[in-house]
N, C-alpha and C. Protein backbone atom coordinates (compact mmCIF):
# COMPACT_ATOMS: atom_id res chain seq x y z
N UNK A 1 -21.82 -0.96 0.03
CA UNK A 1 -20.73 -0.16 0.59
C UNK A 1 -20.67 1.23 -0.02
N UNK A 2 -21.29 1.41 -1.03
CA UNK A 2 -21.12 2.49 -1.82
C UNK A 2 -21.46 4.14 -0.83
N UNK A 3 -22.63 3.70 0.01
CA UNK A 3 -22.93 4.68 0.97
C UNK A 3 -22.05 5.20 2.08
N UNK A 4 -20.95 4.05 1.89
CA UNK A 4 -19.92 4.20 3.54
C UNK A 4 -19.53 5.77 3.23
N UNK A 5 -19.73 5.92 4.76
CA UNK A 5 -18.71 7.48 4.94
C UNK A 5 -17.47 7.21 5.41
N UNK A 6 -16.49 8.39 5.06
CA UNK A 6 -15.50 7.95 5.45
C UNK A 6 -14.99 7.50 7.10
N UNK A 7 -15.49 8.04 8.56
CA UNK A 7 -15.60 7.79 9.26
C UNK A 7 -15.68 6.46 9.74
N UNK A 8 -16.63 5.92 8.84
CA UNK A 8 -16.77 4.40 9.01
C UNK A 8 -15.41 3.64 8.36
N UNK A 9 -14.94 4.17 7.55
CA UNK A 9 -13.62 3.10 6.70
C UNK A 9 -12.58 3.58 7.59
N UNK A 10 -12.25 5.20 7.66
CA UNK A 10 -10.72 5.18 8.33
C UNK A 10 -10.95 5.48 10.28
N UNK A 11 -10.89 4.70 10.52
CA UNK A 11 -11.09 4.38 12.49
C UNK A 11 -10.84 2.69 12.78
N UNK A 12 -10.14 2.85 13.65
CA UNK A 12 -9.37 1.62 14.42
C UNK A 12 -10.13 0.87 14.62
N UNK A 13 -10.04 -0.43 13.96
CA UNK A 13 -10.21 -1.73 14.09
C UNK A 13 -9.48 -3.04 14.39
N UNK A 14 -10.65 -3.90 15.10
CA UNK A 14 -9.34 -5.46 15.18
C UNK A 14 -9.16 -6.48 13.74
N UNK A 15 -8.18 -6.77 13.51
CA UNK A 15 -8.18 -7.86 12.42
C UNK A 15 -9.14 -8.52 11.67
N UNK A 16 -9.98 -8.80 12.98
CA UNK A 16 -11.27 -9.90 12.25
C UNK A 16 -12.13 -9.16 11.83
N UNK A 17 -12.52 -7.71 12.43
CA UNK A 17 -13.60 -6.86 11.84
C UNK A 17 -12.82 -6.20 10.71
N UNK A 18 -11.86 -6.15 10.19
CA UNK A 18 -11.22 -5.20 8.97
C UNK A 18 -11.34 -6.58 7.74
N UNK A 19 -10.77 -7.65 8.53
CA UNK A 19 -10.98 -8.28 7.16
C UNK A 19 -12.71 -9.08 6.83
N UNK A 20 -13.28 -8.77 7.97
CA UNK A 20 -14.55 -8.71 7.50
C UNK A 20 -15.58 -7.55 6.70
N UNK A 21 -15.12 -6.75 6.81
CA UNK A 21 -15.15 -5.41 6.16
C UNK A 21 -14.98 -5.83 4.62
N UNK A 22 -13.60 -6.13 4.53
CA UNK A 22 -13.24 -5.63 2.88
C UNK A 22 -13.51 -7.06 2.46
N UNK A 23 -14.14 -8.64 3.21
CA UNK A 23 -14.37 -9.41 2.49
C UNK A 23 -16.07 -9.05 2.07
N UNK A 24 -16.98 -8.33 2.52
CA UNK A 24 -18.23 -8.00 2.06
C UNK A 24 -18.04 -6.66 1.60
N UNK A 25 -16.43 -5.80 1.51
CA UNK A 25 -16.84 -5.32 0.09
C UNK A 25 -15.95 -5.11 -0.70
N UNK A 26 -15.86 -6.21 -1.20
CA UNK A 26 -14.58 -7.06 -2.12
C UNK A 26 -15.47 -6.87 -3.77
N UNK A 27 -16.99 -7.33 -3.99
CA UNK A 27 -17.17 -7.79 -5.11
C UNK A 27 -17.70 -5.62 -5.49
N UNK A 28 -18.03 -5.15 -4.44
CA UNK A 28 -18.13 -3.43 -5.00
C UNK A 28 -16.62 -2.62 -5.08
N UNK A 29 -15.93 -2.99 -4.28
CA UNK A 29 -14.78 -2.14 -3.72
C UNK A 29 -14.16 -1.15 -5.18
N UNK A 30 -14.12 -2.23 -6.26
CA UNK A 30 -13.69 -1.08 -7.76
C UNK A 30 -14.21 -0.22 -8.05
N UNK A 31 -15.98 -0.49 -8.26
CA UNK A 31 -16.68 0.54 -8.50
C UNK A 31 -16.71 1.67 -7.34
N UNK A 32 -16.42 1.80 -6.27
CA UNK A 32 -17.16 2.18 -4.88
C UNK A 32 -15.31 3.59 -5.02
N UNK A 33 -14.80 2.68 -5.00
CA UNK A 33 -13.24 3.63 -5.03
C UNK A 33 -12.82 4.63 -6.69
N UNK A 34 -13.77 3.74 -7.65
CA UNK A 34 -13.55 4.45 -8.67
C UNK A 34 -14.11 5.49 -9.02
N UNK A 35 -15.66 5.77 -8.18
CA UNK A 35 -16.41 6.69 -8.67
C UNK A 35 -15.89 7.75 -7.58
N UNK A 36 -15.23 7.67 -6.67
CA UNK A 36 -14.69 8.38 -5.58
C UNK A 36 -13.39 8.89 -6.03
N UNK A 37 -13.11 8.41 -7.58
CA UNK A 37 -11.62 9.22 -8.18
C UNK A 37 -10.23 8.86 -7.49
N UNK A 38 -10.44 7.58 -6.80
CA UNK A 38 -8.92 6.52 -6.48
C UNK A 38 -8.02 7.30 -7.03
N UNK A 39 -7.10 8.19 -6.48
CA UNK A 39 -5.86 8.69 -7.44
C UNK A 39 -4.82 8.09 -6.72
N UNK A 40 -4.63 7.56 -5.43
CA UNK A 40 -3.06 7.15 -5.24
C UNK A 40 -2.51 6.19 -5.80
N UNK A 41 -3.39 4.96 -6.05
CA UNK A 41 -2.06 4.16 -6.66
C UNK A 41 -1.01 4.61 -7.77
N UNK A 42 -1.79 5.50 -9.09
CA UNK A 42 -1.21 5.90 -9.95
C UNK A 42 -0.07 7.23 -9.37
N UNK A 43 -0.08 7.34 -8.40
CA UNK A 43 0.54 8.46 -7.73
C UNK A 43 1.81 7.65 -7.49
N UNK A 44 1.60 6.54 -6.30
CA UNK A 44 2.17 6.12 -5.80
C UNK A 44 3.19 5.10 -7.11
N UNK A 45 2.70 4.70 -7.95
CA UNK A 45 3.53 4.13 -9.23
C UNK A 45 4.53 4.81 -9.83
N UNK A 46 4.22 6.16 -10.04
CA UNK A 46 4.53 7.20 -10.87
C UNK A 46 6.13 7.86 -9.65
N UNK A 47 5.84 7.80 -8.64
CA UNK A 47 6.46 8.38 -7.65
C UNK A 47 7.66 7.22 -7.44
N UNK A 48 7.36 6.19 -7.94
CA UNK A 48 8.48 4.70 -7.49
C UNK A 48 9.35 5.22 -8.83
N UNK A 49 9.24 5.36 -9.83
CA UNK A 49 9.41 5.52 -11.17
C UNK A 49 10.65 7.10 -10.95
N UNK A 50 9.76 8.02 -10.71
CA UNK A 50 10.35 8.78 -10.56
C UNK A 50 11.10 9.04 -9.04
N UNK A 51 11.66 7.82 -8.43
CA UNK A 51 13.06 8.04 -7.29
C UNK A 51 13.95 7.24 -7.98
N UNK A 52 13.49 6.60 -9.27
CA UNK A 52 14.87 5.94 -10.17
C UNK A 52 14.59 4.19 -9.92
N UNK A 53 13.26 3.93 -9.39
CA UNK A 53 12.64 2.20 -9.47
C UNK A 53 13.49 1.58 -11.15
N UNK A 54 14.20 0.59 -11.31
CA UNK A 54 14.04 -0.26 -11.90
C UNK A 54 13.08 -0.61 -12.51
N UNK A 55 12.34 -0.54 -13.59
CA UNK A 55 10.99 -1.57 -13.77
C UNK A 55 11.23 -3.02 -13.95
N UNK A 56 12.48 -3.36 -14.71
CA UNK A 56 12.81 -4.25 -14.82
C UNK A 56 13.04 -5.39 -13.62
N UNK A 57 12.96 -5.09 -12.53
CA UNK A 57 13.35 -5.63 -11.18
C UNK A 57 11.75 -5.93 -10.54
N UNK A 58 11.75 -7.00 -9.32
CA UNK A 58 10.66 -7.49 -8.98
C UNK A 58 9.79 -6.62 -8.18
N UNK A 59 8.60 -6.39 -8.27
CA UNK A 59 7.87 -5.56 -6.99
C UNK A 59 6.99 -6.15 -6.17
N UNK A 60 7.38 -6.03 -5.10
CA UNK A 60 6.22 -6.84 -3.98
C UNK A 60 5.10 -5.50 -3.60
N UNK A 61 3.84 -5.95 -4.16
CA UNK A 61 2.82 -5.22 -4.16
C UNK A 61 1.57 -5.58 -2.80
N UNK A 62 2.40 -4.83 -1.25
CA UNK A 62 2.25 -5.49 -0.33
C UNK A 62 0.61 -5.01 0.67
N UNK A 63 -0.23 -6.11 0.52
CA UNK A 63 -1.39 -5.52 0.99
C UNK A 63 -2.08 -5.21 0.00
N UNK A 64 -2.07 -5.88 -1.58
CA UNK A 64 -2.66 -5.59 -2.88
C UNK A 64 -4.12 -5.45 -2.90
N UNK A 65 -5.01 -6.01 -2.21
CA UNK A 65 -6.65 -5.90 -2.26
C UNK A 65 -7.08 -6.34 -3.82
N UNK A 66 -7.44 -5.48 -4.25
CA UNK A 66 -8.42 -6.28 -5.40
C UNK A 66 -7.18 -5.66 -6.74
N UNK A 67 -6.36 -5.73 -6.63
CA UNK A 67 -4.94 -5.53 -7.37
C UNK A 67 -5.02 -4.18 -8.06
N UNK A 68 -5.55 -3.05 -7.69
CA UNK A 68 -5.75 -1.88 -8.65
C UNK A 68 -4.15 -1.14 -8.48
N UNK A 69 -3.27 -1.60 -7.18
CA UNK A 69 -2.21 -0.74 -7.32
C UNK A 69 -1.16 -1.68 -8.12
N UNK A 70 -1.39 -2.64 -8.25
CA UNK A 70 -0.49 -3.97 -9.43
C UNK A 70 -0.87 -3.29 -10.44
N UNK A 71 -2.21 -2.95 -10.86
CA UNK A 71 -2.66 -2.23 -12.12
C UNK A 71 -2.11 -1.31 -12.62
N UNK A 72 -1.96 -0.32 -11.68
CA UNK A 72 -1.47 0.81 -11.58
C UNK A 72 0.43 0.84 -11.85
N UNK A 73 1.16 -0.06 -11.26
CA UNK A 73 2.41 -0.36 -11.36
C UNK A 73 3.06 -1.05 -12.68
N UNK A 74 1.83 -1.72 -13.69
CA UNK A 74 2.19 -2.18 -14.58
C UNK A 74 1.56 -1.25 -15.79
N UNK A 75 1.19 -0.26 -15.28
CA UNK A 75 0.47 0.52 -16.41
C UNK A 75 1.95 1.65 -16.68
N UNK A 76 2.76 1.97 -15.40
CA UNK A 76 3.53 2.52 -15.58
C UNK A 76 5.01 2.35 -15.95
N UNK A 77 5.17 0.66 -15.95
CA UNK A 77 5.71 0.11 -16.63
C UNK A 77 6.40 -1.07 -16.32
N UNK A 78 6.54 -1.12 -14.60
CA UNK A 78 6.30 -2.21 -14.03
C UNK A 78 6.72 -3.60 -14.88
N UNK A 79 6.89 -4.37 -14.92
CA UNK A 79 7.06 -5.84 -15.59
C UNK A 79 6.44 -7.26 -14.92
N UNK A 80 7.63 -7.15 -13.55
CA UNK A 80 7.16 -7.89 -12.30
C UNK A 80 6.24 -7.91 -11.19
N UNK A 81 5.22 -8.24 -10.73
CA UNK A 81 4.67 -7.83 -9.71
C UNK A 81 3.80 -8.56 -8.99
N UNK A 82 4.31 -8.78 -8.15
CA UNK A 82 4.18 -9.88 -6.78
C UNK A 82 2.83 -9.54 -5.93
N UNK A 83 1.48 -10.21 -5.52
CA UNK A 83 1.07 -9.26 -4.66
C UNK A 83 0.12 -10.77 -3.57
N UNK A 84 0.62 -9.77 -2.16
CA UNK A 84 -0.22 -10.65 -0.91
C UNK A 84 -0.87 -9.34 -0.35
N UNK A 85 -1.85 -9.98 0.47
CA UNK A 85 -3.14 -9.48 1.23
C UNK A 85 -3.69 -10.39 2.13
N UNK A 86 -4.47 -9.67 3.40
CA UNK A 86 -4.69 -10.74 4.24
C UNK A 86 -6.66 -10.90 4.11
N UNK A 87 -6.99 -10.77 3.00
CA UNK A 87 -8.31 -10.41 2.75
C UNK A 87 -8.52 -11.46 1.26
N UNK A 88 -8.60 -12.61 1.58
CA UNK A 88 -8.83 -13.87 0.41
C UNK A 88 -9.91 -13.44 -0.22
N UNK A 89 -11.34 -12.96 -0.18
CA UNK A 89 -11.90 -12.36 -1.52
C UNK A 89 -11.13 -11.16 -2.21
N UNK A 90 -10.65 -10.53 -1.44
CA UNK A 90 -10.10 -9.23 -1.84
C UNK A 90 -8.84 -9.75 -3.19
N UNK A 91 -8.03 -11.07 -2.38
CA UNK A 91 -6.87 -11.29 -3.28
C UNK A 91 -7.47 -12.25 -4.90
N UNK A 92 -8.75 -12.78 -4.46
CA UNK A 92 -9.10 -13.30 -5.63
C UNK A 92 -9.56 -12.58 -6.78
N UNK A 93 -9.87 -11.13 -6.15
CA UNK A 93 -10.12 -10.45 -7.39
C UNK A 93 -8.28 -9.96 -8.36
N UNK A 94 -7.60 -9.53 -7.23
CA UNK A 94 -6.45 -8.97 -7.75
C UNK A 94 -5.90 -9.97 -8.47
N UNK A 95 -5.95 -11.48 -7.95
CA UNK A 95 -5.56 -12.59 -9.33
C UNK A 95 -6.15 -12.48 -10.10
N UNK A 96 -7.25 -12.26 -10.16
CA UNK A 96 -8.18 -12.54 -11.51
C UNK A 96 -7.93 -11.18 -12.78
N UNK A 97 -7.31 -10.13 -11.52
CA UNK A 97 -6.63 -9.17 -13.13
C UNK A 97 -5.57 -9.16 -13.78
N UNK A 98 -4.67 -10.17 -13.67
CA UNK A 98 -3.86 -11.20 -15.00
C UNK A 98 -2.90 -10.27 -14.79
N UNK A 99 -2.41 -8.96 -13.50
CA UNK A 99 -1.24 -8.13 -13.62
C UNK A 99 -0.18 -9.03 -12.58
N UNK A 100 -0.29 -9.98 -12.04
CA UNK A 100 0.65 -10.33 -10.80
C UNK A 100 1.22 -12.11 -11.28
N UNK A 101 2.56 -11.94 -11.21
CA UNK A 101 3.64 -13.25 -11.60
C UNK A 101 2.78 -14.22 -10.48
N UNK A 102 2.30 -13.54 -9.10
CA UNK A 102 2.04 -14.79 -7.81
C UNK A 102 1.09 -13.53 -6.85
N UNK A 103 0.30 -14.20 -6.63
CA UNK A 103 -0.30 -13.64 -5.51
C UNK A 103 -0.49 -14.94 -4.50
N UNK A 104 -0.95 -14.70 -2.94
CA UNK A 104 -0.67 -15.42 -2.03
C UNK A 104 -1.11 -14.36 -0.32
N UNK A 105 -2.32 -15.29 0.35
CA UNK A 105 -2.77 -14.66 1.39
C UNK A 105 -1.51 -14.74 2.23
N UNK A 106 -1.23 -13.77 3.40
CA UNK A 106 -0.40 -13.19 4.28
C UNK A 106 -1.31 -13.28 5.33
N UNK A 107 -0.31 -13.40 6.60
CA UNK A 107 -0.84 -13.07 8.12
C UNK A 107 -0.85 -11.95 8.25
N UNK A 108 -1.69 -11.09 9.22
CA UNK A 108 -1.20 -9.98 9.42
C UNK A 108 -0.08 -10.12 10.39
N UNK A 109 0.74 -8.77 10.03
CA UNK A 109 2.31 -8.43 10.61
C UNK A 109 2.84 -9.48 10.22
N UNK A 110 3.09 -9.77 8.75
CA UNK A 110 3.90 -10.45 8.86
C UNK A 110 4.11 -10.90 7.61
N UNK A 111 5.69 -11.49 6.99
CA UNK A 111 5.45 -10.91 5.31
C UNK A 111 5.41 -12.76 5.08
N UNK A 112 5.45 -13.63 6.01
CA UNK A 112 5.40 -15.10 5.56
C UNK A 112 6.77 -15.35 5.38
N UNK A 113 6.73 -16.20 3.63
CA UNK A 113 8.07 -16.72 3.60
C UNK A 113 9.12 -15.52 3.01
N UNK A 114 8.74 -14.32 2.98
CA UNK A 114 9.18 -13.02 2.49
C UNK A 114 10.32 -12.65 3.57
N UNK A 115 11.96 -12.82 2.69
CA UNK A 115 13.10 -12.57 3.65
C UNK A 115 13.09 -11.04 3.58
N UNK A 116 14.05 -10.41 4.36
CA UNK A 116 14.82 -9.50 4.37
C UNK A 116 15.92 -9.17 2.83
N UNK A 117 15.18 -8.48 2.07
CA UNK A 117 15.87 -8.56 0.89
C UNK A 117 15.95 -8.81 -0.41
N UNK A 118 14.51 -9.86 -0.51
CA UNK A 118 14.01 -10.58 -1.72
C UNK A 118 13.41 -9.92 -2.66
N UNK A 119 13.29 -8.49 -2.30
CA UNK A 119 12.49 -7.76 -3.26
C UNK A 119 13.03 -6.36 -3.21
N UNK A 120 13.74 -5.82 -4.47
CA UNK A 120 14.06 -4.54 -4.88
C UNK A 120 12.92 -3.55 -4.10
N UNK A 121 12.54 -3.52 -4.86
CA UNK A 121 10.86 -2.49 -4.21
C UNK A 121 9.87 -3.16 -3.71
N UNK A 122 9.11 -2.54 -2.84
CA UNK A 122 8.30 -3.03 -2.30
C UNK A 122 6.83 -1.90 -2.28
N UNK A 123 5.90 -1.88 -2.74
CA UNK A 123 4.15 -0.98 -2.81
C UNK A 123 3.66 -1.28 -1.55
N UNK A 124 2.74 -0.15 -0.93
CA UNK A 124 2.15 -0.58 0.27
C UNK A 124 1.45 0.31 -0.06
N UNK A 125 -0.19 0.84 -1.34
CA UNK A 125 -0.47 2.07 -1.23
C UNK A 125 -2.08 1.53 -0.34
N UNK A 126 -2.33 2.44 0.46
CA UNK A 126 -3.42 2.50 1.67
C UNK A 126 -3.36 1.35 2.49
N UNK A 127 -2.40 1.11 2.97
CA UNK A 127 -2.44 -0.20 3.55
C UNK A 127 -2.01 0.41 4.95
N UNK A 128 -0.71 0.89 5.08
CA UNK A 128 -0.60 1.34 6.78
C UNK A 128 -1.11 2.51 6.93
N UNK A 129 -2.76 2.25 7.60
CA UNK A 129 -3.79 2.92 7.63
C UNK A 129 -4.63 3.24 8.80
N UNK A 130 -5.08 4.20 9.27
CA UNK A 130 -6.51 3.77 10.00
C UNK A 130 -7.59 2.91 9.26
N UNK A 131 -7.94 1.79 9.92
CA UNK A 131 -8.76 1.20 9.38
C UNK A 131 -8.40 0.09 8.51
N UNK A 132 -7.07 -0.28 8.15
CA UNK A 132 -6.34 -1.37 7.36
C UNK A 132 -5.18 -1.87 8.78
N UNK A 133 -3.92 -1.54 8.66
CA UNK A 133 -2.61 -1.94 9.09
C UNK A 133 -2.30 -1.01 10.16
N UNK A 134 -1.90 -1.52 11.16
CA UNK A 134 -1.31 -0.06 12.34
C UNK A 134 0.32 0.12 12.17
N UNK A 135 0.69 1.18 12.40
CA UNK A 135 1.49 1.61 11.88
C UNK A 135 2.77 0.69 12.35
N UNK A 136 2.81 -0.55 13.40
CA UNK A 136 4.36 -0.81 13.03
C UNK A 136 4.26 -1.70 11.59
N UNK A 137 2.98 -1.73 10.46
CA UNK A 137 3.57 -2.09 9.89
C UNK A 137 4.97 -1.70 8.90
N UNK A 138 5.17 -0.36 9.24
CA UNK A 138 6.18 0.28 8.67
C UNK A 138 7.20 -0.07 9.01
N UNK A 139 7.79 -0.91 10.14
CA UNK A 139 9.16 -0.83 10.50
C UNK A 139 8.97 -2.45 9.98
N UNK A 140 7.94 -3.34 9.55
CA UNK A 140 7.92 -4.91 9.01
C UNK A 140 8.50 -4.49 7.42
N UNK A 141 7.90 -3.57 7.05
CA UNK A 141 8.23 -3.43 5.58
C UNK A 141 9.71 -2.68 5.20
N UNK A 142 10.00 -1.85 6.01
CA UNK A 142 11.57 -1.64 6.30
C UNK A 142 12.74 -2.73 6.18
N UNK A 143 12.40 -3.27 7.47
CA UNK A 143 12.97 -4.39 7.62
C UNK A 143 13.03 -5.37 6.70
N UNK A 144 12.53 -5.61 5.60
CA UNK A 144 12.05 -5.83 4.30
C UNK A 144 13.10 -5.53 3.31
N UNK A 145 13.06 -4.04 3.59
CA UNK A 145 14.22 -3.71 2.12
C UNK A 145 15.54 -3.99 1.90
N UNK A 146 15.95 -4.10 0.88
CA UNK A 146 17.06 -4.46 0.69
C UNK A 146 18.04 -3.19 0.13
N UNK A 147 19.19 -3.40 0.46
CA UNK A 147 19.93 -2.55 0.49
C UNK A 147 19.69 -1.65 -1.32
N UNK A 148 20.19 -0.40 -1.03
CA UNK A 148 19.64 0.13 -2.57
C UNK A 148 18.12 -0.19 -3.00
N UNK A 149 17.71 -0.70 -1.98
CA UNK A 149 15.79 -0.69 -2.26
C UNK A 149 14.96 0.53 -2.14
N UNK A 150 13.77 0.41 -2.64
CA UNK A 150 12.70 1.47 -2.79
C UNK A 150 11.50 0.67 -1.68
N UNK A 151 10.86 1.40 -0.65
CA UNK A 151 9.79 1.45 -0.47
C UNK A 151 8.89 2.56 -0.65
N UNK A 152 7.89 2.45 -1.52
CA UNK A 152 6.50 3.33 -1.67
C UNK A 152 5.45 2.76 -0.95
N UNK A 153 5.45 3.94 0.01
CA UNK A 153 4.11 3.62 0.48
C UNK A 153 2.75 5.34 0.61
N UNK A 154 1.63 5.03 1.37
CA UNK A 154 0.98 6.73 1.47
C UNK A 154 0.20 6.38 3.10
N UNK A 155 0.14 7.46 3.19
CA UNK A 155 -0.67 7.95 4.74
C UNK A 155 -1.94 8.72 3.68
N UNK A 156 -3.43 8.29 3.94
CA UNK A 156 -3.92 9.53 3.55
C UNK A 156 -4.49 10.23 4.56
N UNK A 157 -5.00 11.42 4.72
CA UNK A 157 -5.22 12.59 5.54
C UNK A 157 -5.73 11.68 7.12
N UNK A 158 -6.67 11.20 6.97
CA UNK A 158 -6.99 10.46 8.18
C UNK A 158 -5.94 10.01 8.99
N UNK A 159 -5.20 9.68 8.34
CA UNK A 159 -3.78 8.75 8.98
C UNK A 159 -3.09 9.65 9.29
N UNK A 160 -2.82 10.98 8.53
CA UNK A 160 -2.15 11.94 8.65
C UNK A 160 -2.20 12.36 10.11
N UNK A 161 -3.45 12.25 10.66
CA UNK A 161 -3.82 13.46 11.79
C UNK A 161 -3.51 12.51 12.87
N UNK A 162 -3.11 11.05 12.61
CA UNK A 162 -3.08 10.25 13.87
C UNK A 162 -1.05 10.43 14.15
N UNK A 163 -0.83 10.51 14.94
CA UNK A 163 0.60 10.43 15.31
C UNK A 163 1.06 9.35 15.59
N UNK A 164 0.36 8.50 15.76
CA UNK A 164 1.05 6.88 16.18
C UNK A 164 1.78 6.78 15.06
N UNK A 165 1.04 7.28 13.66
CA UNK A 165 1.44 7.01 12.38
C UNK A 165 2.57 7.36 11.57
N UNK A 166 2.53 9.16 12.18
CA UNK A 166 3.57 9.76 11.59
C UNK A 166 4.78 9.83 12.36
N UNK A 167 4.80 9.59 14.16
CA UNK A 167 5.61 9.50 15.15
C UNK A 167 6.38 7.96 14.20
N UNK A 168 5.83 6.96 13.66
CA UNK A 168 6.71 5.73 13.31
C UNK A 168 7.24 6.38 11.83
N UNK A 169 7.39 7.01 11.56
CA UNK A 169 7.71 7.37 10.27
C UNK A 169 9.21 8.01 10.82
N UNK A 170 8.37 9.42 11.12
CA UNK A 170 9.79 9.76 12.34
C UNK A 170 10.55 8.95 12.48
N UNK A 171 10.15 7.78 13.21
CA UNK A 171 11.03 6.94 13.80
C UNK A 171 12.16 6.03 12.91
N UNK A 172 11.51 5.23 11.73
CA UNK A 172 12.13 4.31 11.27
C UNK A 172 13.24 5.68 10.14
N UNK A 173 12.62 6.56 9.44
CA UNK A 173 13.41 7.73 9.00
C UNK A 173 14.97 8.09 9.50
N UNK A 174 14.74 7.56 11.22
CA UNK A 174 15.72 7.60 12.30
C UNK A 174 17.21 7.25 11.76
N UNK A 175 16.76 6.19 11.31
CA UNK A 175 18.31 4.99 10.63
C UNK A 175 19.15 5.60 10.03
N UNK A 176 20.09 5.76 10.13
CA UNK A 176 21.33 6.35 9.25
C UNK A 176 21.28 5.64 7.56
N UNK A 177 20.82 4.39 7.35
CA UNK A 177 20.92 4.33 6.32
C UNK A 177 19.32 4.20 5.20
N UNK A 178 18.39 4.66 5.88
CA UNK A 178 16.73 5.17 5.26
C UNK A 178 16.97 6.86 4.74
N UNK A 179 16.43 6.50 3.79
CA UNK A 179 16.30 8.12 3.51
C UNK A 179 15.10 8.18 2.94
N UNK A 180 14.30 9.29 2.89
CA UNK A 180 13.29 9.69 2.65
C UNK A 180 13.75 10.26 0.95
N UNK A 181 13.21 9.81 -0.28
CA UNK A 181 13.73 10.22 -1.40
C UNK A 181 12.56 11.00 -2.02
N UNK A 182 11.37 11.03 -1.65
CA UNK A 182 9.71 11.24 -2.33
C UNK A 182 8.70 11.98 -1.08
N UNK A 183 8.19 12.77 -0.94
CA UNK A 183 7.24 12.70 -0.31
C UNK A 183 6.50 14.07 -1.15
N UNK A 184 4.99 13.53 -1.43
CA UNK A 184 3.59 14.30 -1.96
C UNK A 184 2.72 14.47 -1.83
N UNK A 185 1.79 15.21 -1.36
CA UNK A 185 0.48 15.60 -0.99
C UNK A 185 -0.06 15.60 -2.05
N UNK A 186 -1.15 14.84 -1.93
CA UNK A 186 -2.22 15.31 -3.46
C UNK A 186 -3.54 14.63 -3.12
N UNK A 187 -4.22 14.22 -4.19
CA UNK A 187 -5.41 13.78 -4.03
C UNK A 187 -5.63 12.14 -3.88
N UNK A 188 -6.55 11.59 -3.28
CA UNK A 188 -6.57 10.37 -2.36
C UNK A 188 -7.95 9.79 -3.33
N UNK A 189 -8.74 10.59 -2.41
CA UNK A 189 -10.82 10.00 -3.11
C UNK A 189 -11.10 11.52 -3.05
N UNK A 190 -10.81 12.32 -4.58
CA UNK A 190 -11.66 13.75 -4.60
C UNK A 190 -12.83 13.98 -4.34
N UNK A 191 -13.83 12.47 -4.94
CA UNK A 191 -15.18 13.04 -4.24
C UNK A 191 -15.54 12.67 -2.70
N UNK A 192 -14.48 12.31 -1.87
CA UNK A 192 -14.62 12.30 -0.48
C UNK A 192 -13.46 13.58 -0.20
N UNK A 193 -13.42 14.66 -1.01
CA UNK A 193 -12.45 15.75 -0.83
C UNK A 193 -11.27 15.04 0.77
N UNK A 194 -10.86 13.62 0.20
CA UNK A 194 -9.91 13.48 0.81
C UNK A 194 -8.46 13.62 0.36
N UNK A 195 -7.28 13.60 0.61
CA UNK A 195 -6.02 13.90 0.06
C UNK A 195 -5.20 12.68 0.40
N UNK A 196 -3.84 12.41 -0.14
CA UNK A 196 -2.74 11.58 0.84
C UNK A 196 -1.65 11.90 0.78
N UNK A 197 -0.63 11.55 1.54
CA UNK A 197 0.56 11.57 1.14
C UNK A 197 1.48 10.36 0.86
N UNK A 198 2.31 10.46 -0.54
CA UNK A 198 3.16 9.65 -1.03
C UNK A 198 4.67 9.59 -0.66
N UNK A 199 4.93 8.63 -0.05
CA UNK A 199 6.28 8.55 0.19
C UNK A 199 7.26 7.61 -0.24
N UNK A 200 8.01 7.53 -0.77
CA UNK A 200 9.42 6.69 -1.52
C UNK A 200 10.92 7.04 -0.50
N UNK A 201 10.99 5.58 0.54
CA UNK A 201 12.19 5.65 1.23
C UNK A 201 13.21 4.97 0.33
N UNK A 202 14.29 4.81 0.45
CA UNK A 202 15.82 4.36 0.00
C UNK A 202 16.25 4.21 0.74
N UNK A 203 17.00 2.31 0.80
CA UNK A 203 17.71 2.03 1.96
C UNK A 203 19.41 1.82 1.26
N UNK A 204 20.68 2.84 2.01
CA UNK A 204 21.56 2.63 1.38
C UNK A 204 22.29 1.59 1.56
């Protein structure tokens, strides 16, 4: 996988070809994202932290992959951290890095036995994506928060340019009681001179 261009990772796919994707490249995916300078999760940690996250409180680390944004969430100080994915090699690596209370495969669209509420904050970094999640997963993970909750999630540039993506952002933003508390442009995979943006909603 190390050769993939980006073209090939961020463009619309069905379920069975995405999670066939990241289950053959599950055992490279660390090295392959690390030498490419992975900066959002630590973005996206740092950004939960700074809208006033609790660390002390639980985080559902949703769409975790091989757990680098659990990594990332407990490096920043994090305590708790929950993580599902619908990509079973992908989640066996993220168990195997000793940062998550429970991990547990997920359907797509759909959070399982995950109510409305059960989790202070909730992580979603590269997950509602071209090429991962289509964008209503944003109004599943909404629907999710609990009152006085944090969701962090990122669009990176690819996603950026699609409007299905940012039109649902718009949209769920809509609610009288979502607020947009975070949003950052920065760097995504520098040596794919790609960028993303970080966002931290608050539901009052």
């Amino acid at each position: 996988m190390s050769d993939e261009t980006p073209p090939q990772l961020w463009t619309s796919r069905s379920v069975e070809d995405t999670r066939d994707l990241y289950a053959k490249w599950s055992e490279s995916y660390d090295k392959d994202v690390t030498d490419w300078g992975y900066a959002t999760p630590t973005r996206l940690a740092l950004a939960l932290r700074m809208a006033g996250a609790n660390v002390d409180k639980a985080v559902l680390d949703y769409g975790c992959g091989t757990g680098l944004g659990g990594r990332a969430l407990r490096t920043v100080g994090f305590g708790i951290i929950d993580g599902t994915d619908i990509s079973p090699e992908m989640l066996s690596q993220a168990e195997a890095r000793g940062v998550y209370r429970a991990v547990w495969a997920s359907d797509p669209g759909s959070l399982g036995h995950i109510g409305a509420g059960d989790y202070p904050i909730i992580a979603a970094c590269g997950v509602i994506s071209l090429g991962a999640a289509p964008p209503e997963t944003l109004d599943l993970l909404v629907g999710a928060m609990a009152p006085g909750g944090l969701l962090g999630f990122s669009f990176n540039e690819a996603t950026m340019a699609d409007r299905a993506y940012t039109d649902r952002l718009d949209f769920v933003t809509l609610a009288p009681d979502i607020e947009v508390v975070f949003e950052e442009d920065g760097p995504h995979l520098p040596a794919k001179n790609m960028s993303s943006t970080v966002y931290v909603l608050r539901r009052s």
